[in-house]
Protein backbone atom coordinates (compact mmCIF):
# COMPACT_ATOMS: atom_id res chain seq x y z
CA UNK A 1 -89.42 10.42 -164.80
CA UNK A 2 -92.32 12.71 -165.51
CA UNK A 3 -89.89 16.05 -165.86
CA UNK A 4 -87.97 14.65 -168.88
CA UNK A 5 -91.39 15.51 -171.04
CA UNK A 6 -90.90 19.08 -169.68
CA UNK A 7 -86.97 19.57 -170.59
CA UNK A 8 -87.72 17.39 -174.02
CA UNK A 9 -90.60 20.41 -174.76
CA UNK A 10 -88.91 23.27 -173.56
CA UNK A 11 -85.45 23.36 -175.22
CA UNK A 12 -86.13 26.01 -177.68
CA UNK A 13 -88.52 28.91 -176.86
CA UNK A 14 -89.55 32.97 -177.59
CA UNK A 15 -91.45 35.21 -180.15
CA UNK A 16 -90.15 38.49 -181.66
CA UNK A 17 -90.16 41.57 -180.60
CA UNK A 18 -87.37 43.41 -182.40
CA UNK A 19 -86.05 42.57 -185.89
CA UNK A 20 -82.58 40.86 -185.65
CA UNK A 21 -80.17 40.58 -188.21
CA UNK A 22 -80.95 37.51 -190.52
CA UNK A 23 -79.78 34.43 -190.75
CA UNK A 24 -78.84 32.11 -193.56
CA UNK A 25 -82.20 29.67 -194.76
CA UNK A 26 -82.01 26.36 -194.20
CA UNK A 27 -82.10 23.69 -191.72
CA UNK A 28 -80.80 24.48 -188.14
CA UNK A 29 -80.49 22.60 -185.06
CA UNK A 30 -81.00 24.08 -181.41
CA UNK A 31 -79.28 21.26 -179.07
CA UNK A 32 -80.09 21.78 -175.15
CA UNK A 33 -77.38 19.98 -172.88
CA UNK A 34 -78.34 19.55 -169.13
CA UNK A 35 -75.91 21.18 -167.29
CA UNK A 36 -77.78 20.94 -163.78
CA UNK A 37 -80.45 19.05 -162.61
CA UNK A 38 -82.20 19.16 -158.93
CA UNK A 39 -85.30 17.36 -158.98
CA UNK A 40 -86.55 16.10 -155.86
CA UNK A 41 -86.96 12.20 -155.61
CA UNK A 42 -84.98 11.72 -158.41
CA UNK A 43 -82.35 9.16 -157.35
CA UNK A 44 -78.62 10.81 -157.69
CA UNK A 45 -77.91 7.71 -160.57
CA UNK A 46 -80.58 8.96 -162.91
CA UNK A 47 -79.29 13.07 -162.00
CA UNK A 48 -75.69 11.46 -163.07
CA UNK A 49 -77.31 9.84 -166.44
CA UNK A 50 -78.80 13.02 -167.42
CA UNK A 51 -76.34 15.28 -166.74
CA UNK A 52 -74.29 16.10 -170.01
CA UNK A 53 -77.39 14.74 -172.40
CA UNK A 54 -78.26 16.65 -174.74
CA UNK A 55 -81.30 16.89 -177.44
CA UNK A 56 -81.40 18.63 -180.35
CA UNK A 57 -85.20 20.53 -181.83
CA UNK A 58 -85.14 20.89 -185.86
CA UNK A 59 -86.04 24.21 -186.99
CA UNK A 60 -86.31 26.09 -190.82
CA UNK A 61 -85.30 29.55 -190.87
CA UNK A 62 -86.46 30.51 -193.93
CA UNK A 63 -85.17 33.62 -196.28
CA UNK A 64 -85.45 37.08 -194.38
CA UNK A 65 -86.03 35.47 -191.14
CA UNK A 66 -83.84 36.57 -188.22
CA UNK A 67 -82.36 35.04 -184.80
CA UNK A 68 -85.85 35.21 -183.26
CA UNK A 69 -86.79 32.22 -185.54
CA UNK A 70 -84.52 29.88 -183.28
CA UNK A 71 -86.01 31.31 -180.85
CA UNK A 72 -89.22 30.65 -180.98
CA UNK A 73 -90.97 28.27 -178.63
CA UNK A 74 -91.90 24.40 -180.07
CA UNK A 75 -95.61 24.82 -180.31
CA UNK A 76 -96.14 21.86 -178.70
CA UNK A 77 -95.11 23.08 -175.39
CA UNK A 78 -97.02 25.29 -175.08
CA UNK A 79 -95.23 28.08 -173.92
CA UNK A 80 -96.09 31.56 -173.17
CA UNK A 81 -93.55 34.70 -173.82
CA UNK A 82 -93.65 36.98 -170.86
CA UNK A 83 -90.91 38.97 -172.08
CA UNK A 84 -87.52 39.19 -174.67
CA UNK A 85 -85.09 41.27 -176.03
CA UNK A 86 -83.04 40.91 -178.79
CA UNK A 87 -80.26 43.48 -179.48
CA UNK A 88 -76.64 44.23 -179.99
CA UNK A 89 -75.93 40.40 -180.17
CA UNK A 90 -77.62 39.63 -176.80
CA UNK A 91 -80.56 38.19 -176.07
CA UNK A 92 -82.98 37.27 -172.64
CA UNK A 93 -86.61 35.55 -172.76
CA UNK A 94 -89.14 34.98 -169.73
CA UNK A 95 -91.31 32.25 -170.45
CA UNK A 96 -93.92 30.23 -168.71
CA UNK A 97 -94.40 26.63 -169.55
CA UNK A 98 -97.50 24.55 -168.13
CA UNK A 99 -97.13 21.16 -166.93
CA UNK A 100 -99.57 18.43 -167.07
CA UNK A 101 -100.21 18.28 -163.52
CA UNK A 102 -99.17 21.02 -161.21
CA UNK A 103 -97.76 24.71 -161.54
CA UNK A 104 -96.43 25.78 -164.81
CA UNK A 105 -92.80 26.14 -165.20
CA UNK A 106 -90.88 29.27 -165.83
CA UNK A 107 -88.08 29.80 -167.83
CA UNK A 108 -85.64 32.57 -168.19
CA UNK A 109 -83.01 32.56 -171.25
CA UNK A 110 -80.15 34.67 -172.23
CA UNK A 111 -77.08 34.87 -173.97
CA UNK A 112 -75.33 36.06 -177.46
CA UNK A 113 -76.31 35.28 -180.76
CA UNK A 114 -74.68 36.46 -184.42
CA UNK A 115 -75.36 35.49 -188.08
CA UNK A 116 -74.48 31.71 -187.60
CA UNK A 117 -76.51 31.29 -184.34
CA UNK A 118 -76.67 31.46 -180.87
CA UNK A 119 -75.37 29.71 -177.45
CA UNK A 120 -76.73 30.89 -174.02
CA UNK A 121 -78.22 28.88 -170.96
CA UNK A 122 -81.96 28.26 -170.17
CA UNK A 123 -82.99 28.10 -166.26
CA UNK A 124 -85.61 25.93 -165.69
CA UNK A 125 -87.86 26.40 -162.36
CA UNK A 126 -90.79 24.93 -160.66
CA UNK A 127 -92.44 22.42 -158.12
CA UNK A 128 -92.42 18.98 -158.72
CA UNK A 129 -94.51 17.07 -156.79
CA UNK A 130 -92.08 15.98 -154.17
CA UNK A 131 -91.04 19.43 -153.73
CA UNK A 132 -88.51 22.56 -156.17
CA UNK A 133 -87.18 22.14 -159.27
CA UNK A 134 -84.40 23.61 -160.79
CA UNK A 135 -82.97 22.53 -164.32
CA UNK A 136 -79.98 24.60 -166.31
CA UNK A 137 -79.52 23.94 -169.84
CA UNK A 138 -76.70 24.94 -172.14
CA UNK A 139 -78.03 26.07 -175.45
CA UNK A 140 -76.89 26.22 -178.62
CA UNK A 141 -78.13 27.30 -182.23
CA UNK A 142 -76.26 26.03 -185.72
CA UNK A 143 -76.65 25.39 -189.39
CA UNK A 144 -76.81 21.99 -190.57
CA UNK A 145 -77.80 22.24 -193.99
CA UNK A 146 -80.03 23.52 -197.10
């Protein structure tokens, strides 16, 4: 299925533009759940299998660094930062994302972080080519060690 590449690239994403309160070093894990899923021609078994997955990225915040450091896109992807806020324990990022073939995706973010992390949702939209997209992830930030 050629929009699993997309979701696999685009569960963690932004770059700062306000200092946040830091968090503690060490390794962290940002796990993305699919919580929706339309994709056109994608039969309703494989919707079913994917629904509820989740995938983890493997970040390393080091001293200093603040909530913004989850945040940040994989490099990989790609991803541009069109906008973001961080403040008062909330958080919202635009991003676009481009594809290998066709229209880049966009992707807007938001929800609460503190000291040990952060859980929000990611919206994922754009044109397959057998017509709209729409993916929503549930996202989540912890510590998993040193």
């Amino acid at each position: 299925m050629s929009t699993y590449p997309a979701f696999t690239l685009i569960l963690a994403s932004s770059v700062a533009t306000a200092s946040a309160l830091p968090i503690a070093p060490g390794r962290w894990d940002v796990t993305s759940t699919v919580a929706e899923l339309s994709v056109p021609g994608v039969p309703g078994f494989m919707v079913r299998m994917m629904r509820g997955k989740s995938k983890a990225e493997h970040k390393r915040v080091t001293p200093g660094q603040g909530i913004e450091a989850l945040l940040a896109p994989d490099p990989k992807a790609q991803c541009r930062v069109d906008s973001q806020q961080i403040a008062n324990g909330h958080y919202s990022q635009a991003l676009t994302c481009p594809q290998k073939r066709g229209e880049p995706l966009h992707i807007s973010r938001a929800g609460t972080f503190d000291r040990t992390g952060f859980a929000g949702n990611a919206t994922v939209v754009g044109t397959s080519p057998k017509g709209a997209m729409r993916i929503v992830l549930n996202q989540r930030a912890t510590r998993v060690g040193d």
